[in-house]
Protein backbone atom coordinates (compact mmCIF):
# COMPACT_ATOMS: atom_id res chain seq x y z
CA UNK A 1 11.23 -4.37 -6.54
CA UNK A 2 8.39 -2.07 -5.24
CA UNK A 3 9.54 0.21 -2.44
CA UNK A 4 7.33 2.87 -0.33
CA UNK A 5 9.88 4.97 1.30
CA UNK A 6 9.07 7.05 4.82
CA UNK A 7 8.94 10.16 4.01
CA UNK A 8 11.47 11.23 5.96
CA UNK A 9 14.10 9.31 4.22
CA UNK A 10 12.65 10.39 0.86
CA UNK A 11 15.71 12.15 -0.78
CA UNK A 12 18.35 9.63 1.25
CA UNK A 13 16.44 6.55 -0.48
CA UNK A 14 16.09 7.75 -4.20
CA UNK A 15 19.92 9.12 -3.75
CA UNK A 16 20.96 5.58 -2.60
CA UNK A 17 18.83 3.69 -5.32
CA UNK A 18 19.82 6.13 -8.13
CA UNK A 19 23.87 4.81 -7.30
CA UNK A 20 22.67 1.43 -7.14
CA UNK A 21 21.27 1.87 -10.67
CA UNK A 22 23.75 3.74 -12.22
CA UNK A 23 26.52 0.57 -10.35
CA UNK A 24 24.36 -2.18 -11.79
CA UNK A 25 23.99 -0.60 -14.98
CA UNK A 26 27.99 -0.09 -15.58
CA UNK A 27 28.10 -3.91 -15.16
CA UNK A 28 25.91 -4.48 -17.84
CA UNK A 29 22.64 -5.28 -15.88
CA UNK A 30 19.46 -4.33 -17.43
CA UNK A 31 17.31 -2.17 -14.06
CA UNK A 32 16.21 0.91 -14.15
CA UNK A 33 14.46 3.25 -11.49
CA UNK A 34 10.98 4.80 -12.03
CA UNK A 35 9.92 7.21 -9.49
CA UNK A 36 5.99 7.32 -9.05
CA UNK A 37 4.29 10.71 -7.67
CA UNK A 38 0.78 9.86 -8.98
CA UNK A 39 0.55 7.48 -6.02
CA UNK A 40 -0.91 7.73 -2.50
CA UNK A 41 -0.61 5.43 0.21
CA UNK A 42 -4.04 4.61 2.70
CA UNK A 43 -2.33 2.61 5.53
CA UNK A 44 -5.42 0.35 7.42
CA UNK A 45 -3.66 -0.98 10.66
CA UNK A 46 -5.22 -3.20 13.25
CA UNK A 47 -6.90 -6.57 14.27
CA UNK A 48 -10.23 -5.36 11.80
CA UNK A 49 -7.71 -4.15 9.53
CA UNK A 50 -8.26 -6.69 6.63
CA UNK A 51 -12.18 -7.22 7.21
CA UNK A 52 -12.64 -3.33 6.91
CA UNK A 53 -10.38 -3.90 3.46
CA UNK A 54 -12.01 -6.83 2.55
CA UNK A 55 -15.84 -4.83 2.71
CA UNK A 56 -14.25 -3.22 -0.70
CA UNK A 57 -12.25 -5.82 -2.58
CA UNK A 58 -12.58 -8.77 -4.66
CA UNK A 59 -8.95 -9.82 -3.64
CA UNK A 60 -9.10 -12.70 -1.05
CA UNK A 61 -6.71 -11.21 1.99
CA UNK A 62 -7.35 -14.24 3.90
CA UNK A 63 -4.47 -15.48 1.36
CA UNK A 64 -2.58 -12.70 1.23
CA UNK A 65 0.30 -13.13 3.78
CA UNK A 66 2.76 -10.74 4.84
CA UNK A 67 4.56 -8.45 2.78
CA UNK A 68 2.82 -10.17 -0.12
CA UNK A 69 1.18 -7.89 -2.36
CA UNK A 70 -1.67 -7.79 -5.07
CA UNK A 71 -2.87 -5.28 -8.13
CA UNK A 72 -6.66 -5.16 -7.92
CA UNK A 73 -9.58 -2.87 -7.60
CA UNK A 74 -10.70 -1.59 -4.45
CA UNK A 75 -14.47 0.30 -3.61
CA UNK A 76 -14.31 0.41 -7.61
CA UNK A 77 -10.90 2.53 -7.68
CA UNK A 78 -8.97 0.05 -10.42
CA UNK A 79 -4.93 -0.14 -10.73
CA UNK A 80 -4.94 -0.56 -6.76
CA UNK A 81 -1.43 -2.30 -5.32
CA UNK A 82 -2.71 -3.97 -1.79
CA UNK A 83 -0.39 -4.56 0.44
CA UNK A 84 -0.54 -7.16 3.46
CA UNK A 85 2.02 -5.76 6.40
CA UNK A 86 2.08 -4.35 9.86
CA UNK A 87 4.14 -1.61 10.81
CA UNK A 88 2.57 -1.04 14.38
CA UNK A 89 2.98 -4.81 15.35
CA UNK A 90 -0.61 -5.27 14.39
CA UNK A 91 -1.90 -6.57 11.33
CA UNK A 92 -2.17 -4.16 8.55
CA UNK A 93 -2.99 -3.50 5.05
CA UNK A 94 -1.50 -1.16 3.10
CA UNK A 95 -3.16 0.36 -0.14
CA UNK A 96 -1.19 2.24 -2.89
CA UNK A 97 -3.99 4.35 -5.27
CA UNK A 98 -4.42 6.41 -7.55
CA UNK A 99 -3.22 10.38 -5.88
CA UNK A 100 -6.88 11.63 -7.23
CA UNK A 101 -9.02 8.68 -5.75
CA UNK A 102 -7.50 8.73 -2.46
CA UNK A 103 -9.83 10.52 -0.19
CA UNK A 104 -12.58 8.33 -2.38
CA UNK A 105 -10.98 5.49 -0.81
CA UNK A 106 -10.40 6.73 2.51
CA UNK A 107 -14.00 7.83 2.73
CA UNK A 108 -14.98 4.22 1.52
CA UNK A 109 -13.10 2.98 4.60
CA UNK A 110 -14.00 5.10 7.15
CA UNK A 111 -17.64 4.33 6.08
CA UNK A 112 -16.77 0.22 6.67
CA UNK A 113 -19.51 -1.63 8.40
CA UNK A 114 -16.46 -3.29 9.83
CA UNK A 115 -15.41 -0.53 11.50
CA UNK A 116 -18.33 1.19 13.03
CA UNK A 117 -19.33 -2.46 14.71
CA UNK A 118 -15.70 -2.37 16.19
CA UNK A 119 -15.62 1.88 16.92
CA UNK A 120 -18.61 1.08 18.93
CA UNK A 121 -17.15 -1.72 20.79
CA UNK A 122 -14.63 0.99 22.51
């Protein structure tokens, strides 16, 4: 299970899934909980959300449906998890990357074709 916590719930959420492992482990189930903080997380939300994505990826999002998710490269950062969800009621894509390539990757969107044909629409 892959989780992206908010936050603000940081501490409450690895304190709850650090009981949950130590429970399922004292009835024998193999799980164990690996904390990540070599991650960030580049949230793209909106109707252009997935064509401003799409610009970077090989991954087809057309097939990627809700809170399905994909390992890939994206604008040539490999070891990528994409993300297809919607937190704002709009469609959204969210991108887990490497901590050191994110403001590569934010740059890479924010220079989108995608979205400076739809910032110029407003």
């Amino acid at each position: 299970m892959y989780v992206v916590s908010n936050a603000g719930c940081k501490v409450k959420d690895i304190q709850l899934m650090s009981s949950m492992e130590h429970y399922y482990k004292s009835r024998g189930k193999d799980v164990s909980l690996k904390l990540r903080d070599d991650l960030a997380l580049l949230a793209v939300q909106g109707p252009q959300s997935a064509a401003v994505v799409q610009e970077l990826t090989k991954i087809d999002l057309s097939k990627l449906y809700f809170m399905q998710t994909r390992y890939g490269s994206i604008a040539g950062i490999d070891g990528c998890r994409i993300t297809r969800c919607g937190y704002t009621g709009e469609d959204g894509v969210e991108i887990s990357v490497p901590s050191d390539k994110a403001v590569h990757l934010a740059d890479a969107l924010m220079s989108s074709k995608v979205s400076d044909v739809s910032s110029k629409k407003t």
